[in-house]
Structure formats: structure tokens, C-alpha cells
PDB file of N, CA and C in Angstrom:
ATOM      1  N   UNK A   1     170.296 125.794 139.067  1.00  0.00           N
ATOM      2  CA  UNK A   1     169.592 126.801 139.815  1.00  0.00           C
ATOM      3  C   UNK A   1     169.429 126.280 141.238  1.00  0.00           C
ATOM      4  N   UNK A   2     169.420 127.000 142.049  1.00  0.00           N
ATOM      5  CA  UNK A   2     169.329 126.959 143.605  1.00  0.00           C
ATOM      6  C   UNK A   2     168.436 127.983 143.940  1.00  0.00           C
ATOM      7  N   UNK A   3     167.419 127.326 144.748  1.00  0.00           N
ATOM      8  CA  UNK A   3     166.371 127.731 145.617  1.00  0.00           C
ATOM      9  C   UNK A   3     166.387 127.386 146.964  1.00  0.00           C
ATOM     10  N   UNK A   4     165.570 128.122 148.012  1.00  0.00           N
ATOM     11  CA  UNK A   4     165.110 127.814 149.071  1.00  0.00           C
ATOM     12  C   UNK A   4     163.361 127.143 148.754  1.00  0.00           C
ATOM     13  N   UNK A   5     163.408 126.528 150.313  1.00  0.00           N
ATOM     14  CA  UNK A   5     161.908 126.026 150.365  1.00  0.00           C
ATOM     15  C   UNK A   5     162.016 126.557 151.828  1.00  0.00           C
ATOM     16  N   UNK A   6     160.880 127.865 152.161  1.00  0.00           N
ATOM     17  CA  UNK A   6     160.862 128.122 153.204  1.00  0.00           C
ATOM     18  C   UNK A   6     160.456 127.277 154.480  1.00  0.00           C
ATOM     19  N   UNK A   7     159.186 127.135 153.743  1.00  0.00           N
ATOM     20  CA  UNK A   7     158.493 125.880 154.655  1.00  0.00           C
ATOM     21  C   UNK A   7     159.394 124.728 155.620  1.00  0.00           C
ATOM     22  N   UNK A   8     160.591 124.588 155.269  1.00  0.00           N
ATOM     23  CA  UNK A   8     161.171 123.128 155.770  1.00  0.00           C
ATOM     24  C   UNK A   8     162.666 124.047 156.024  1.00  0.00           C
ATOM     25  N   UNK A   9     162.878 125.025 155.243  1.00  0.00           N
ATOM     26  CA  UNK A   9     164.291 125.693 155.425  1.00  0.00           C
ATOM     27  C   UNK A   9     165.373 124.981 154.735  1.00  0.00           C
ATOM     28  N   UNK A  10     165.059 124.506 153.698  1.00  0.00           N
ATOM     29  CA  UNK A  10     166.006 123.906 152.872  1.00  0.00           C
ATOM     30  C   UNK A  10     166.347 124.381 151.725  1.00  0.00           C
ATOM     31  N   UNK A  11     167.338 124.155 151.266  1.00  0.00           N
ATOM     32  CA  UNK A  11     168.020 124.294 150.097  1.00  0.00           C
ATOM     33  C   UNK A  11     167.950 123.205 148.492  1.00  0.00           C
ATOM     34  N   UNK A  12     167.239 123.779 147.364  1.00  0.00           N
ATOM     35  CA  UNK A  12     167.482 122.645 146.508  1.00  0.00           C
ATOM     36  C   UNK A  12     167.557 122.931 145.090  1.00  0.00           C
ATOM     37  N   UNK A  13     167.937 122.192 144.399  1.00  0.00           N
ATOM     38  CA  UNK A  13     168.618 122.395 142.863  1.00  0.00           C
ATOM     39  C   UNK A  13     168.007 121.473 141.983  1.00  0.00           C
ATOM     40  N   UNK A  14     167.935 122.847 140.984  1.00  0.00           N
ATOM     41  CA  UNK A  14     168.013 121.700 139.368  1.00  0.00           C
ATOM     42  C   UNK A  14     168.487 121.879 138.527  1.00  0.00           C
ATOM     43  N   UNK A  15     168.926 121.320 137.536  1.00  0.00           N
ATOM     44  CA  UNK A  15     169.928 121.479 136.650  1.00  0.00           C
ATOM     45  C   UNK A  15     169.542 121.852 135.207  1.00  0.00           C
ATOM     46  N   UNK A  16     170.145 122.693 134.341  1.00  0.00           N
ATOM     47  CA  UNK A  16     169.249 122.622 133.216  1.00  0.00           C
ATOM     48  C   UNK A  16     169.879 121.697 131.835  1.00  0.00           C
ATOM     49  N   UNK A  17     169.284 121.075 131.393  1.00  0.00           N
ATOM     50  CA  UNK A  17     169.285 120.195 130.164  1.00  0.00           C
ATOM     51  C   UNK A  17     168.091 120.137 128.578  1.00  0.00           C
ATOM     52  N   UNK A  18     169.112 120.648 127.804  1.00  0.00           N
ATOM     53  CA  UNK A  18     168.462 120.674 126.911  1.00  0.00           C
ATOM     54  C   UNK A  18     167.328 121.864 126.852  1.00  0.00           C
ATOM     55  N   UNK A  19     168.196 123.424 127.277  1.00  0.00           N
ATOM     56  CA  UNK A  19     167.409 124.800 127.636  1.00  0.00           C
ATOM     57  C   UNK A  19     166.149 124.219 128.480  1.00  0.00           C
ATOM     58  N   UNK A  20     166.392 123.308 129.489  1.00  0.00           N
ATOM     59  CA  UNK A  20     164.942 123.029 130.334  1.00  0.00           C
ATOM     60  C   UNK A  20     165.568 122.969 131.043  1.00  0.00           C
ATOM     61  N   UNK A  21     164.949 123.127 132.927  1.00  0.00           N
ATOM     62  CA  UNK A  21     165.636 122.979 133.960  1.00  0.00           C
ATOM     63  C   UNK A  21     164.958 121.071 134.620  1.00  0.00           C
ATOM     64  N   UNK A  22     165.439 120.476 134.958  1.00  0.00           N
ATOM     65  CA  UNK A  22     165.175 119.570 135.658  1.00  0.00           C
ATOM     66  C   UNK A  22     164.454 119.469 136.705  1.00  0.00           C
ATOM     67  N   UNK A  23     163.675 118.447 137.262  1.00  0.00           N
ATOM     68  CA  UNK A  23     162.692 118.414 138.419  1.00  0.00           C
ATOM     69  C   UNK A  23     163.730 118.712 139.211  1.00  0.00           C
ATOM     70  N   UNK A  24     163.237 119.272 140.500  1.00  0.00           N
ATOM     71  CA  UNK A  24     163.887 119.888 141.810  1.00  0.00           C
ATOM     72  C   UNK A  24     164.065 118.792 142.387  1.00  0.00           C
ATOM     73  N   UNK A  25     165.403 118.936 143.044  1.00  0.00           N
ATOM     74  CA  UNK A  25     166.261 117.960 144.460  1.00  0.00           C
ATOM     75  C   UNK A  25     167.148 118.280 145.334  1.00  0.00           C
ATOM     76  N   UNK A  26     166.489 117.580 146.265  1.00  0.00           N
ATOM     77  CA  UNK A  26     167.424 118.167 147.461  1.00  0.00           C
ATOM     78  C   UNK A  26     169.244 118.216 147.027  1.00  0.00           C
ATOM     79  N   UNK A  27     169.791 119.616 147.567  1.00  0.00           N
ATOM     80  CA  UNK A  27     170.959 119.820 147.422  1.00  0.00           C
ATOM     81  C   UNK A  27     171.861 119.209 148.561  1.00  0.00           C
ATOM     82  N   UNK A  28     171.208 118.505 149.398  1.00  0.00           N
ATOM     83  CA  UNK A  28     172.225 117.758 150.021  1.00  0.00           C
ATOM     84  C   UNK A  28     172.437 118.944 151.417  1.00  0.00           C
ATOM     85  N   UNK A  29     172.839 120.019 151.676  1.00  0.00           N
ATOM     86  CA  UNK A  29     172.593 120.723 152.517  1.00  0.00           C
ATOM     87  C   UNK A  29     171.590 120.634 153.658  1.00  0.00           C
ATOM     88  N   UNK A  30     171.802 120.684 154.911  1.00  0.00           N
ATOM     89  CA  UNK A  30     170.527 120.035 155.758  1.00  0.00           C
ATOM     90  C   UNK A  30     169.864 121.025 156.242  1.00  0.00           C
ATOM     91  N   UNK A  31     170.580 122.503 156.091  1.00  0.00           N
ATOM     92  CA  UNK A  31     169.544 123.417 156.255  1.00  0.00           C
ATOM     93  C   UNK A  31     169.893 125.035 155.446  1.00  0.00           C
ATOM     94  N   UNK A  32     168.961 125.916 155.518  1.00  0.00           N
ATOM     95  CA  UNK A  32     169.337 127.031 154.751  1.00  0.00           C
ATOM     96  C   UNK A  32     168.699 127.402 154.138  1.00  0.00           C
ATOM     97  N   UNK A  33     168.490 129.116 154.057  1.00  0.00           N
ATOM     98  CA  UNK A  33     167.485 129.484 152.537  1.00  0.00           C
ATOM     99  C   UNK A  33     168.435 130.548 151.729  1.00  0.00           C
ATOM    100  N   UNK A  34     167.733 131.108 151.413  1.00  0.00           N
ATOM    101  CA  UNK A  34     168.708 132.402 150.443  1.00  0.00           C
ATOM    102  C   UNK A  34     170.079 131.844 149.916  1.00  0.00           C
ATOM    103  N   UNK A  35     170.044 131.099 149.122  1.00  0.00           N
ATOM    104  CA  UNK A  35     171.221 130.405 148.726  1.00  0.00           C
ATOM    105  C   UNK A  35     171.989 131.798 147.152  1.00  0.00           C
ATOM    106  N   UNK A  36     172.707 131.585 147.705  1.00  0.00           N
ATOM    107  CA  UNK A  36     174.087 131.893 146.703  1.00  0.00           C
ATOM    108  C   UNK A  36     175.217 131.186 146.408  1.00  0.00           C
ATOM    109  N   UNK A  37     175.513 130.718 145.271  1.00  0.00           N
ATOM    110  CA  UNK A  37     176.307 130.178 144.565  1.00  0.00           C
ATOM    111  C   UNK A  37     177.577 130.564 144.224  1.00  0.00           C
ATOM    112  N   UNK A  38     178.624 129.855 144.224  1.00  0.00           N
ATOM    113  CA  UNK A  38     179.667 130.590 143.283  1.00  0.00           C
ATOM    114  C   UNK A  38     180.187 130.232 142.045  1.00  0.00           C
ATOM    115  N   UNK A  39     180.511 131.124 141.101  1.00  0.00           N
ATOM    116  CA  UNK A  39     180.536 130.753 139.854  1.00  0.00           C
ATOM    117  C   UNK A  39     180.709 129.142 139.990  1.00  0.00           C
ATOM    118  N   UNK A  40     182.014 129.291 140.026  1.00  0.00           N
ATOM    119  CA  UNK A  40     182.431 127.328 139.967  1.00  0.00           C
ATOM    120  C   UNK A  40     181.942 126.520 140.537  1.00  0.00           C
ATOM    121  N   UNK A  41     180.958 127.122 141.556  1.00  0.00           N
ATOM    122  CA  UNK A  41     180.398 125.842 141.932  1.00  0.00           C
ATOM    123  C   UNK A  41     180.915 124.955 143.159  1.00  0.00           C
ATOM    124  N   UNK A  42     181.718 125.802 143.929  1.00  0.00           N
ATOM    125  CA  UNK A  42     183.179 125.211 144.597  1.00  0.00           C
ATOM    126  C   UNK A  42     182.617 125.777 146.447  1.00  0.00           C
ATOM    127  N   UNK A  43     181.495 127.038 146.220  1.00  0.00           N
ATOM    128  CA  UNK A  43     180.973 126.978 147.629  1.00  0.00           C
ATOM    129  C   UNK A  43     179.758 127.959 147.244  1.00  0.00           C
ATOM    130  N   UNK A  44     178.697 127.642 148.406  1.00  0.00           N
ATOM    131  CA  UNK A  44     177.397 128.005 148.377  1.00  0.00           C
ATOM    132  C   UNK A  44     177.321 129.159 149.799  1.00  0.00           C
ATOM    133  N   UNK A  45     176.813 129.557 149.623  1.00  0.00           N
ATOM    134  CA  UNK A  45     176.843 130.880 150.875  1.00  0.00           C
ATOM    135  C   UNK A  45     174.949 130.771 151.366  1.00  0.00           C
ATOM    136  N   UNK A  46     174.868 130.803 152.695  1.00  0.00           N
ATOM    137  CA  UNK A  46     173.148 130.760 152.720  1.00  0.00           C
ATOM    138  C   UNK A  46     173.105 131.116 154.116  1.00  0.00           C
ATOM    139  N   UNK A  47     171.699 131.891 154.536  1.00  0.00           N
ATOM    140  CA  UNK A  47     172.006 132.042 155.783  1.00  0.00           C
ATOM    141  C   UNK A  47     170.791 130.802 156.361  1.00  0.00           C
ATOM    142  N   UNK A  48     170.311 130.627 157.909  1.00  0.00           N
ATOM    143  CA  UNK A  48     169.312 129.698 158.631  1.00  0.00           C
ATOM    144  C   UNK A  48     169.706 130.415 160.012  1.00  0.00           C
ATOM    145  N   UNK A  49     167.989 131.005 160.746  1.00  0.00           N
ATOM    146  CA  UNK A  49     168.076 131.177 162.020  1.00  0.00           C
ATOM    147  C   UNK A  49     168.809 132.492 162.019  1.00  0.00           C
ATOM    148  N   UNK A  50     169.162 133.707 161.325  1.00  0.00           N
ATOM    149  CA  UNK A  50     169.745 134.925 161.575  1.00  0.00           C
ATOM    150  C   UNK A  50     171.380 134.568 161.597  1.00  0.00           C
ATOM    151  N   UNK A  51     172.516 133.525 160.739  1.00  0.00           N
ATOM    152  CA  UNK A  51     173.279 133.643 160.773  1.00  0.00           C
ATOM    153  C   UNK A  51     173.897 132.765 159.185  1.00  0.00           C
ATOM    154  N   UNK A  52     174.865 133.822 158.829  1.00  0.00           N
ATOM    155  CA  UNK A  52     175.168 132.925 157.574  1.00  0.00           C
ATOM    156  C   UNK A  52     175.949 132.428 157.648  1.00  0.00           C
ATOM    157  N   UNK A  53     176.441 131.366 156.253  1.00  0.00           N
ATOM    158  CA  UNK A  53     177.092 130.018 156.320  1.00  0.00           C
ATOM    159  C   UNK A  53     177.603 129.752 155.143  1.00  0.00           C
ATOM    160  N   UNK A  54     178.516 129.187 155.100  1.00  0.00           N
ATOM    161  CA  UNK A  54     178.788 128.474 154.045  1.00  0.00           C
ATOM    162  C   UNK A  54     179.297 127.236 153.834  1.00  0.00           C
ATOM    163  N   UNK A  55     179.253 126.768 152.520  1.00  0.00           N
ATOM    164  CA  UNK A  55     179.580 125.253 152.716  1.00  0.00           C
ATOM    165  C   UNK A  55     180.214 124.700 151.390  1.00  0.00           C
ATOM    166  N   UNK A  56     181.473 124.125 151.842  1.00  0.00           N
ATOM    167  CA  UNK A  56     182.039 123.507 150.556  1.00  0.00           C
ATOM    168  C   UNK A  56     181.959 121.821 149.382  1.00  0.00           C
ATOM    169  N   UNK A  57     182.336 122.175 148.744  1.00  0.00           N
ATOM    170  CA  UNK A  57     182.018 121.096 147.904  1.00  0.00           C
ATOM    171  C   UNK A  57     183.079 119.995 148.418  1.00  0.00           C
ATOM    172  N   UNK A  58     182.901 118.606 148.847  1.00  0.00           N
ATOM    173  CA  UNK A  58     183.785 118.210 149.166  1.00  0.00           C
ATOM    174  C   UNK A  58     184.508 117.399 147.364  1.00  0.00           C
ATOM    175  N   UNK A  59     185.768 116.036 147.675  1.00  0.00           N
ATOM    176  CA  UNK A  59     186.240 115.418 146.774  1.00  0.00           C
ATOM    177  C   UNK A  59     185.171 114.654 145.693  1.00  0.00           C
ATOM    178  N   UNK A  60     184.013 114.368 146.683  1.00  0.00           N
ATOM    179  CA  UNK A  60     183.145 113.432 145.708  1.00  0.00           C
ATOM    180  C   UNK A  60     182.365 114.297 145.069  1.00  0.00           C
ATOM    181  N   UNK A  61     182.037 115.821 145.053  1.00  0.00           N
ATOM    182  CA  UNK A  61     181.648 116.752 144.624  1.00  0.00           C
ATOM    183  C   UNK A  61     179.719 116.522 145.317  1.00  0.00           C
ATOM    184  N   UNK A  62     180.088 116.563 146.728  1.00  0.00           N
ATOM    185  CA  UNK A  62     178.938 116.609 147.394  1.00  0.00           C
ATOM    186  C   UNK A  62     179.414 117.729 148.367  1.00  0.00           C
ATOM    187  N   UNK A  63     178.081 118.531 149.101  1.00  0.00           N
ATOM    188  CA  UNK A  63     178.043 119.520 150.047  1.00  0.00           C
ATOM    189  C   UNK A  63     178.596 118.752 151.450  1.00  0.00           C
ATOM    190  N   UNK A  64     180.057 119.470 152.017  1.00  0.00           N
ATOM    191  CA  UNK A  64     180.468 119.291 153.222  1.00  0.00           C
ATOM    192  C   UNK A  64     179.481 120.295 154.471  1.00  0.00           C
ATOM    193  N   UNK A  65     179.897 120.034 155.254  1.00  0.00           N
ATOM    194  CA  UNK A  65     179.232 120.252 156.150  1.00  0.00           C
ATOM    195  C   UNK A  65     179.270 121.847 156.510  1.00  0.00           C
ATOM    196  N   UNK A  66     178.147 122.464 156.244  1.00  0.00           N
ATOM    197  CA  UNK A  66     177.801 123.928 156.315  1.00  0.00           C
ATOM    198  C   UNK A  66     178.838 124.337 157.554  1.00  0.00           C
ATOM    199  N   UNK A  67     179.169 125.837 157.437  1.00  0.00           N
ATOM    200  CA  UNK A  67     180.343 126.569 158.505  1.00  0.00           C
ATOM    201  C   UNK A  67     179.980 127.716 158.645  1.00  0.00           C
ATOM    202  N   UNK A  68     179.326 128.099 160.369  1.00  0.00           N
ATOM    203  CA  UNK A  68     178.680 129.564 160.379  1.00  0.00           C
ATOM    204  C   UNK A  68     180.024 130.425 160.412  1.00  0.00           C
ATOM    205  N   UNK A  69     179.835 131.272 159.516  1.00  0.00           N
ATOM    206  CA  UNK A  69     181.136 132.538 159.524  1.00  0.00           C
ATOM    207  C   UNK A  69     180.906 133.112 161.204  1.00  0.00           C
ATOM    208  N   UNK A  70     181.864 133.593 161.580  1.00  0.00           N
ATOM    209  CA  UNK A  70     182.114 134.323 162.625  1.00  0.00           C
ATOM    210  C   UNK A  70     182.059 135.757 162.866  1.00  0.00           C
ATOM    211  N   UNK A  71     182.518 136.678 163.972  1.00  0.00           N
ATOM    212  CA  UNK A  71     181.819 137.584 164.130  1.00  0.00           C
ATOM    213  C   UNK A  71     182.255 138.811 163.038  1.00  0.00           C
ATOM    214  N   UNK A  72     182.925 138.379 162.059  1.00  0.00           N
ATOM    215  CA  UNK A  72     182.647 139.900 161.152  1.00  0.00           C
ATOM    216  C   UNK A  72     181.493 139.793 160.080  1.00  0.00           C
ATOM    217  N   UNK A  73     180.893 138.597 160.375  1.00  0.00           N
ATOM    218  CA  UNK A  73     179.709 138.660 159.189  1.00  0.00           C
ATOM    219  C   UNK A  73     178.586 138.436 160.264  1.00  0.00           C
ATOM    220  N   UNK A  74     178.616 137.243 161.306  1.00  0.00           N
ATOM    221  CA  UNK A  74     177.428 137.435 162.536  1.00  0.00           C
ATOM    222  C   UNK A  74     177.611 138.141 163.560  1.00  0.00           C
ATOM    223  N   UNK A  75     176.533 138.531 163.673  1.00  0.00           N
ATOM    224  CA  UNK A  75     176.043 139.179 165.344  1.00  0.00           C
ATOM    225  C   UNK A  75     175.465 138.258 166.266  1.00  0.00           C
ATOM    226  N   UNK A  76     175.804 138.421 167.553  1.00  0.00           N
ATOM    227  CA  UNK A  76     174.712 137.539 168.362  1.00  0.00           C
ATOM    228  C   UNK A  76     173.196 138.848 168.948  1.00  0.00           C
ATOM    229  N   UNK A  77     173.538 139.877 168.436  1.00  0.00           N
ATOM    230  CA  UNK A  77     172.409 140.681 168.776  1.00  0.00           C
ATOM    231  C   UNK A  77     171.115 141.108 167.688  1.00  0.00           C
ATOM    232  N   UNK A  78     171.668 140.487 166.196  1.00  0.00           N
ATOM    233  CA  UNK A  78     170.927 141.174 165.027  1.00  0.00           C
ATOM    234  C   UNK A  78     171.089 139.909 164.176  1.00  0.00           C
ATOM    235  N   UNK A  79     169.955 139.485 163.639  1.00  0.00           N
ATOM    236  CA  UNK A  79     169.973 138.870 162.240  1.00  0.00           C
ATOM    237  C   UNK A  79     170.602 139.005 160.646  1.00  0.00           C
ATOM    238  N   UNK A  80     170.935 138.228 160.237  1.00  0.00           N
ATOM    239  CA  UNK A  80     172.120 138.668 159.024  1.00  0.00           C
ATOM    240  C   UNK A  80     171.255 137.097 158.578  1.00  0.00           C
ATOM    241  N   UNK A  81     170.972 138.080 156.589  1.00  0.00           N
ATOM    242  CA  UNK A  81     170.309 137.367 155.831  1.00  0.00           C
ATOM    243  C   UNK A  81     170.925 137.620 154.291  1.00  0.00           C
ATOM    244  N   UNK A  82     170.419 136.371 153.796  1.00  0.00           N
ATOM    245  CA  UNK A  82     171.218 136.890 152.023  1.00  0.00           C
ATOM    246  C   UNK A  82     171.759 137.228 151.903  1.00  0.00           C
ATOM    247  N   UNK A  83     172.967 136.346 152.018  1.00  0.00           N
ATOM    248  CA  UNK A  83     174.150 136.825 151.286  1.00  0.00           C
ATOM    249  C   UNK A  83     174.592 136.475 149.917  1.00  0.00           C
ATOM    250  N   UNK A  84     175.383 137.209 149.603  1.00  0.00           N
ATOM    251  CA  UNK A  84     175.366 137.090 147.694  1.00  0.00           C
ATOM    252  C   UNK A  84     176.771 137.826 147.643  1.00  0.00           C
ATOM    253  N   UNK A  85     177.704 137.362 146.689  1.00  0.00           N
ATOM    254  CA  UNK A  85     178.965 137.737 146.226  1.00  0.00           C
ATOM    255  C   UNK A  85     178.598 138.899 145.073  1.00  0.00           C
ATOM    256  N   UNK A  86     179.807 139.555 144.814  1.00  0.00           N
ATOM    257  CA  UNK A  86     180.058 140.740 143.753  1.00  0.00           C
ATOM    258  C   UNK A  86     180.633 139.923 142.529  1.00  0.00           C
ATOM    259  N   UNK A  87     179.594 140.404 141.716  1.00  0.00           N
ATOM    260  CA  UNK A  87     180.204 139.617 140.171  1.00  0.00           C
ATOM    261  C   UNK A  87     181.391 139.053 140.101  1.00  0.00           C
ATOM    262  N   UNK A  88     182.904 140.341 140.547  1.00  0.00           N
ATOM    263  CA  UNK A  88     184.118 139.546 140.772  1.00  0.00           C
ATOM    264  C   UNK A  88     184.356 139.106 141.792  1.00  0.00           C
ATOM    265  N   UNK A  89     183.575 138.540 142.578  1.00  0.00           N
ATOM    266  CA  UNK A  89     183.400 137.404 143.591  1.00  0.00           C
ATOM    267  C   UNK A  89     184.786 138.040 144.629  1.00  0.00           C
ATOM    268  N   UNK A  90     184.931 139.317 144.305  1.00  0.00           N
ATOM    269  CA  UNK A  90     185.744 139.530 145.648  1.00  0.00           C
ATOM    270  C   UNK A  90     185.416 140.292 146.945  1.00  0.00           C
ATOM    271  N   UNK A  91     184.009 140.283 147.380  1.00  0.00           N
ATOM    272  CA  UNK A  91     182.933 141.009 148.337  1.00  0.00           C
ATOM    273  C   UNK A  91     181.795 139.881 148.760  1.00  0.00           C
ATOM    274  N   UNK A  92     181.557 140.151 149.850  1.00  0.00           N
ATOM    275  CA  UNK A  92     180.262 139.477 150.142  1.00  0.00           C
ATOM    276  C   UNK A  92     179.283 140.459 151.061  1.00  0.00           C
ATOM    277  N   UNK A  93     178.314 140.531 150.491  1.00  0.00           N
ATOM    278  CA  UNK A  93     177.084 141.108 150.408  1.00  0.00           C
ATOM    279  C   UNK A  93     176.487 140.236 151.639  1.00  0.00           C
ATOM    280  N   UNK A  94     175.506 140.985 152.614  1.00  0.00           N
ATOM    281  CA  UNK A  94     174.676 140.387 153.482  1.00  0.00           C
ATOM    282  C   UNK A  94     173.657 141.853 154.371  1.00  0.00           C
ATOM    283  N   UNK A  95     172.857 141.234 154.209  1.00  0.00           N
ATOM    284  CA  UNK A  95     171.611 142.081 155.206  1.00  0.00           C
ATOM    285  C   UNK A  95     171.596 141.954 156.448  1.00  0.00           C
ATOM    286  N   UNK A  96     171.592 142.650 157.377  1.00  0.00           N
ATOM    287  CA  UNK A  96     171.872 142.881 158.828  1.00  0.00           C
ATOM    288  C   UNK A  96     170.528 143.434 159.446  1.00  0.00           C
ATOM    289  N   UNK A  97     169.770 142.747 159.747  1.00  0.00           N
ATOM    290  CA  UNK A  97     168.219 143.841 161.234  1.00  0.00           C
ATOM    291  C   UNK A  97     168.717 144.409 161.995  1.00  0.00           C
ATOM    292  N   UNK A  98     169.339 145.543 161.310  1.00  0.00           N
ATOM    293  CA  UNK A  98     170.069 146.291 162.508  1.00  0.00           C
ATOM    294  C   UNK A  98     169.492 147.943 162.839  1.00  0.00           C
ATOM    295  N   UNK A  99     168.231 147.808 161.803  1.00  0.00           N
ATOM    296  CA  UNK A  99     168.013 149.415 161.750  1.00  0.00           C
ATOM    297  C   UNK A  99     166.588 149.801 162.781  1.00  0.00           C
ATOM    298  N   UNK A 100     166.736 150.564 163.078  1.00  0.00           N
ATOM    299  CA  UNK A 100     165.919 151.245 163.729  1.00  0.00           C
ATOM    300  C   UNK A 100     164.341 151.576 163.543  1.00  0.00           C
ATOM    301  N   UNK A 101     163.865 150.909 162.193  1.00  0.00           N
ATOM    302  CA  UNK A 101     163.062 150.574 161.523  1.00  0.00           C
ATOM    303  C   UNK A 101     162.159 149.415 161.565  1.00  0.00           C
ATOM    304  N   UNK A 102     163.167 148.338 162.113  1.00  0.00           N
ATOM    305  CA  UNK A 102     163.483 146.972 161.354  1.00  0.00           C
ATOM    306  C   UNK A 102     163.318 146.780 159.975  1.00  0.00           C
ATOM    307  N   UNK A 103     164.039 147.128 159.758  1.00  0.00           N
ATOM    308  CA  UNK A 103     164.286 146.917 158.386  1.00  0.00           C
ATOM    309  C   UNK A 103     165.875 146.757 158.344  1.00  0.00           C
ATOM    310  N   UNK A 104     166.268 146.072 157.194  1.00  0.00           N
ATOM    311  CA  UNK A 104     167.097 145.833 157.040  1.00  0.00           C
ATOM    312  C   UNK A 104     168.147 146.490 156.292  1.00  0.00           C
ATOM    313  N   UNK A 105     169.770 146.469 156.569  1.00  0.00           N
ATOM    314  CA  UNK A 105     170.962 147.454 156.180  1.00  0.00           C
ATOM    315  C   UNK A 105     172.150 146.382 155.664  1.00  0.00           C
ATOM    316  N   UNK A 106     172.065 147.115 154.552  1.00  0.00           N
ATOM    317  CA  UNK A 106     173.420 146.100 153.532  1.00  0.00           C
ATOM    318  C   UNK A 106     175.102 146.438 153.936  1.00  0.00           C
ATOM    319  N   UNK A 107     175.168 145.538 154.176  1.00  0.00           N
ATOM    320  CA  UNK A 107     176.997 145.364 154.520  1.00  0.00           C
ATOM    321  C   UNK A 107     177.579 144.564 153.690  1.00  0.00           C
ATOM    322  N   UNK A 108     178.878 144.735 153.785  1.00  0.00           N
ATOM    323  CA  UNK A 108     180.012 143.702 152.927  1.00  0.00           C
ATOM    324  C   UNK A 108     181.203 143.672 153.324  1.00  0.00           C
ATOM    325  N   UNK A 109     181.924 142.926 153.473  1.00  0.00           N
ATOM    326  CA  UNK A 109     183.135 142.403 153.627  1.00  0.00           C
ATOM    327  C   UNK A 109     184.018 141.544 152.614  1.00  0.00           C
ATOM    328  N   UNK A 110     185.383 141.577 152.810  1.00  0.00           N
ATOM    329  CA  UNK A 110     186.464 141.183 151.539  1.00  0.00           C
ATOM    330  C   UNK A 110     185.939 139.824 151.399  1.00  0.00           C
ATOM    331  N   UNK A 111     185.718 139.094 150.454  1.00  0.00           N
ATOM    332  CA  UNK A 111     185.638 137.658 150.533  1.00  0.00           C
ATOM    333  C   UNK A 111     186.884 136.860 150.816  1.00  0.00           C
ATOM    334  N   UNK A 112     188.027 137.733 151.328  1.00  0.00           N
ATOM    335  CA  UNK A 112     189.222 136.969 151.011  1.00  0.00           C
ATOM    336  C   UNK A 112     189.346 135.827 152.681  1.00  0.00           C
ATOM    337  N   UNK A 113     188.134 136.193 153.537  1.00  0.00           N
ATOM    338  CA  UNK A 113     187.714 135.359 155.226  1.00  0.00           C
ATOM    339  C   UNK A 113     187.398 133.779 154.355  1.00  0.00           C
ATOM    340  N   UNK A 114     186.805 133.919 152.550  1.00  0.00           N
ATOM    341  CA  UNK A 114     186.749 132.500 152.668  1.00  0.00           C
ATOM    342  C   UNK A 114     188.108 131.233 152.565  1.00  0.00           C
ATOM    343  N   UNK A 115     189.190 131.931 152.381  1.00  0.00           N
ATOM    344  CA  UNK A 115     190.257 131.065 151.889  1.00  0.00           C
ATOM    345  C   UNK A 115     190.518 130.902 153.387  1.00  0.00           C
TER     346      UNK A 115
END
């Protein structure tokens, strides 16, 4: 399981063993909340500061160094939060402050920007 800790803006995990989840630890990530996972485990999606990111697992199976997506998922005029993949992990989901409200408007794009 993956959580945020708002307070500090971090990202952290525990694992479950024996139908129990494990005490919480840092995921190694140095910043980020709204974390999303992917099935395998192979990249984490999160946004920090109104822009999202993602970050891959490197060889030793530790978090490489987070990568802000570019401008079809950020704005430099509007905040973009939580993002989250489509069951068949071929969409990515993200919230945009783009409404007239402030409130926030759901967008998506092909996931195929992560390969």
C-alpha cells in the first residue's frame, strides 16, 4: 500500500504479510502525494506543487529519480493533481484547477507518453 503524508509531502509504503500490513516506510521517493501505483510495480505516478510525475523502479528495484511529465499532462497556468491509471492501465487519469469554480475537471490521456 502507498500513501501520502501531507504534512512533509511524502510518499510511503507498507507491505502486507501474513493478511497484516506492515509498519509504514519511507518509499524512497523525495517528494509527492496522491500516489498511484502500477500493477507490477514497475512505476508510481504522483503529483507535488501542481504538477505530476512519475518515477521508475530502477535495477536494484529502488525508486529512480521522479520525471515531471510535460505539457500534455502539465500546465504552467493550472494545477494538475491525482493521477491514477484505468484498470487496463492504458489511460491516465488526472485533475486539472481549471474550472471556473475552482474546482476541479478530470482529464486523460493515452498512457502510451510513458514508454
Amino acid at each position: 500500500m502507498y500513501y501520502s503524508n501531507l504534512g512533509v509531502s511524502r510518499i510511503y509504503r507498507s507491505e502486507i504479510s501474513d493478511k497484516q500490513y506492515k509498519e509504514a516506510e519511507y518509499s524512497g521517493i523525495p517528494f509527492g502525494v496522491h500516489p498511484f501505483i502500477s500493477k507490477e510495480e514497475s512505476f508510481i505516478l504522483f503529483n507535488y506543487k501542481g504538477d505530476i510525475y512519475i518515477a521508475f523502479k530502477n535495477k536494484e528495484k529502488e525508486w529512480a529519480e521522479p520525471i515531471k511529465f510535460g505539457g500534455l499532462i502539465n500546465t504552467s497556468e493550472y494545477g494538475e493533481t491525482c493521477p491514477s491509471l484505468s484498470p487496463d492501465e492504458k489511460y491516465i487519469f488526472f485533475s486539472r484547477y481549471n474550472d471556473t469554480n475552482k474546482k476541479s475537471d478530470i482529464y486523460w490521456v493515452s498512457a502510451d507518453l510513458i514508454e
